[in-house]
C-alpha atoms as a PDB file:
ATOM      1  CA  UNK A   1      26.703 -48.487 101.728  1.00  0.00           C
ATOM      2  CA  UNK A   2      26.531 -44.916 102.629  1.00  0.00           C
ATOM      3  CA  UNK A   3      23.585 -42.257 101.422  1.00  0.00           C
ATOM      4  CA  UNK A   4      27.275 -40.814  99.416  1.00  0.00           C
ATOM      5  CA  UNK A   5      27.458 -43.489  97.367  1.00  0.00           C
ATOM      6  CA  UNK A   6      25.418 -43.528  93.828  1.00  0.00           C
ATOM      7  CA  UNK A   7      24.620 -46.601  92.416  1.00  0.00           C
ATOM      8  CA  UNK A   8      24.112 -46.757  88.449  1.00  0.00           C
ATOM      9  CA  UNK A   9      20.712 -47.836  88.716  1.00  0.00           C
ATOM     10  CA  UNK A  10      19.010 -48.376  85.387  1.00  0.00           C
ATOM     11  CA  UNK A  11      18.097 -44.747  83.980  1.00  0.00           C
ATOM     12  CA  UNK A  12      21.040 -42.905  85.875  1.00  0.00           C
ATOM     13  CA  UNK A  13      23.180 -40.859  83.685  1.00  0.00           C
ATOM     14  CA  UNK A  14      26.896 -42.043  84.217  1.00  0.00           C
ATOM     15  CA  UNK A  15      30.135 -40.889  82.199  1.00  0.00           C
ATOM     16  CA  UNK A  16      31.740 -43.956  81.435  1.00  0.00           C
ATOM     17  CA  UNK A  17      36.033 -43.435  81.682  1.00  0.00           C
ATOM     18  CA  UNK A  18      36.637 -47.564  80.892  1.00  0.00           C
ATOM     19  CA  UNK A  19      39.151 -49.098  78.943  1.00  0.00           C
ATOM     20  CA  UNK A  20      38.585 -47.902  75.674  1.00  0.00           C
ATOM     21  CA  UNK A  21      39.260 -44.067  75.753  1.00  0.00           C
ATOM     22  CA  UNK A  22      37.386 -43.519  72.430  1.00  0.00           C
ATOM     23  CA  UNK A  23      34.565 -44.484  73.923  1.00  0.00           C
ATOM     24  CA  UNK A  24      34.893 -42.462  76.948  1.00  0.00           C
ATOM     25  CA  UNK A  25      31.876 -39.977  77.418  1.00  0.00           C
ATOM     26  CA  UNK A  26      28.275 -39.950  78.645  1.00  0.00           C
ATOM     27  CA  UNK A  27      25.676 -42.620  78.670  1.00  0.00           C
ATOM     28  CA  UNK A  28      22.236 -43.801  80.440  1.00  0.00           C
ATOM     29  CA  UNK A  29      22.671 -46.802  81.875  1.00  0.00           C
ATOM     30  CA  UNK A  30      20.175 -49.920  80.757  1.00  0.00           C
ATOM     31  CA  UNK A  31      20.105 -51.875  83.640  1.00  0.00           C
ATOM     32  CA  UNK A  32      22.707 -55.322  84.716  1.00  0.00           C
ATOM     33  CA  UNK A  33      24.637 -56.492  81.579  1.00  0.00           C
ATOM     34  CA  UNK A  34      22.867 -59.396  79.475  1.00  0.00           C
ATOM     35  CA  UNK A  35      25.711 -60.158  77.282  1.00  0.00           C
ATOM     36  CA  UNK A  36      26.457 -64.043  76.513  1.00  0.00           C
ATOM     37  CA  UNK A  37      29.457 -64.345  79.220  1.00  0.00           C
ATOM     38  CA  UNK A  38      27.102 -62.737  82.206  1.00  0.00           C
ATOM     39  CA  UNK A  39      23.936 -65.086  81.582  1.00  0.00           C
ATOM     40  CA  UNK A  40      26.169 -68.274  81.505  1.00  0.00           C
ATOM     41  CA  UNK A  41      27.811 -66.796  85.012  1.00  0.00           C
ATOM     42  CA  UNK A  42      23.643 -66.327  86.264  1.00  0.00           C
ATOM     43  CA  UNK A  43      22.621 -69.895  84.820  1.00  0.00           C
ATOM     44  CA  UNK A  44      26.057 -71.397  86.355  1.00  0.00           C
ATOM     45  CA  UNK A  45      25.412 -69.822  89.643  1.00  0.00           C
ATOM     46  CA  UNK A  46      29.158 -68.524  89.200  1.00  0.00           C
ATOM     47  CA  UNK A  47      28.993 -64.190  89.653  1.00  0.00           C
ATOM     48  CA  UNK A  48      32.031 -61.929  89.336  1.00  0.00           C
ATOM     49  CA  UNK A  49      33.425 -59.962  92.127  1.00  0.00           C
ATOM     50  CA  UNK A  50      31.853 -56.770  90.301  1.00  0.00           C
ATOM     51  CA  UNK A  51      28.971 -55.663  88.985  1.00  0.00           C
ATOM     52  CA  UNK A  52      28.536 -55.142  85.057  1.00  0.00           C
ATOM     53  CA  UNK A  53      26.246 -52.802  82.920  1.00  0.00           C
ATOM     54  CA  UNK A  54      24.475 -52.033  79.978  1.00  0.00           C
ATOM     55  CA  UNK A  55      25.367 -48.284  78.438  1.00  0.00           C
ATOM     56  CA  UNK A  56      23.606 -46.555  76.021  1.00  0.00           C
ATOM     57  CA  UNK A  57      24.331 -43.018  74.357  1.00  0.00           C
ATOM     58  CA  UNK A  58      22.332 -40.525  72.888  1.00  0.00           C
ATOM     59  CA  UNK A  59      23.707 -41.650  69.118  1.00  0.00           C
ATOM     60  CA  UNK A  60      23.109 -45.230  69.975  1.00  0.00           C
ATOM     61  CA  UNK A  61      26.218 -46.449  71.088  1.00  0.00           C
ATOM     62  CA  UNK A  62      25.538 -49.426  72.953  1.00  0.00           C
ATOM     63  CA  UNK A  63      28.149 -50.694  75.684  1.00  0.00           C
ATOM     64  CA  UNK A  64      28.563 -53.855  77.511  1.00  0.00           C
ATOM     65  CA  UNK A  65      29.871 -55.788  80.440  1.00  0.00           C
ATOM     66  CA  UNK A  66      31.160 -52.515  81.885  1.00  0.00           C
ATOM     67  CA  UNK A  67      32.316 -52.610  85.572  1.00  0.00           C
ATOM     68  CA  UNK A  68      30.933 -50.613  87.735  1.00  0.00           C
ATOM     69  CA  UNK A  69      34.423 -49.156  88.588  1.00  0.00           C
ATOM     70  CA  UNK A  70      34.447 -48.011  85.140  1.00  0.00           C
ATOM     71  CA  UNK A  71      31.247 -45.465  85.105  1.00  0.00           C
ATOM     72  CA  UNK A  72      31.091 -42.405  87.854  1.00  0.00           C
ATOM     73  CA  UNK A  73      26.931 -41.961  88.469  1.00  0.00           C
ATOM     74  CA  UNK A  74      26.259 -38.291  87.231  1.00  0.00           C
ATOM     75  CA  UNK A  75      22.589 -37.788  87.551  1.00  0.00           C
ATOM     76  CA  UNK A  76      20.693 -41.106  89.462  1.00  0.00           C
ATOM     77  CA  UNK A  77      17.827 -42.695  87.940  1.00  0.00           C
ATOM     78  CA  UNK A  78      14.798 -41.173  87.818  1.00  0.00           C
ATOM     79  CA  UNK A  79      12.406 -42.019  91.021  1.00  0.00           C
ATOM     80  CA  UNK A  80       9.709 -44.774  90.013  1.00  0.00           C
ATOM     81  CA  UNK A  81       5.981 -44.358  90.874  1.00  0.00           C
ATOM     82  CA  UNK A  82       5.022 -46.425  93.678  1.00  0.00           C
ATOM     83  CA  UNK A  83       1.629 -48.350  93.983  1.00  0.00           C
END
């Protein structure tokens, strides 16, 4: 992976442009998706070929199991103190 490429780390603002287009807009990301069908793929060792988030916007719209390919990073996660 190249210093180009943002990752939606949890905290990084991301404008989601998924499958549903009424949902289409910005949100901060919460982190790796914990919906029902991602923890049975972590407790069944079995993990997709693409990595799925939590969104959440600022009038509490809550998204999940979003790919990755679905969300463009805007603004990257804040920096967390070290130490």
């Amino acid at each position: 992976m190249t210093d180009s490429v943002k990752r939606p780390f949890a905290g990084a603002i991301v404008e989601y442009h998924g499958s549903i287009p009424s949902l289409h807009g910005r949100y901060r990301t919460d982190g790796p998706c914990h919906c029902r069908h991602c923890l049975r793929e972590w407790d069944e060792g079995i993990f997709g070929t693409e990595a799925r988030f939590e969104l959440a916007s600022a009038d509490g719209v809550h998204l999940e199991h979003v790919r990755e390919s679905s969300i463009t990073v805007i603004e990257p996660a804040p920096p967390t103190a070290s130490g």
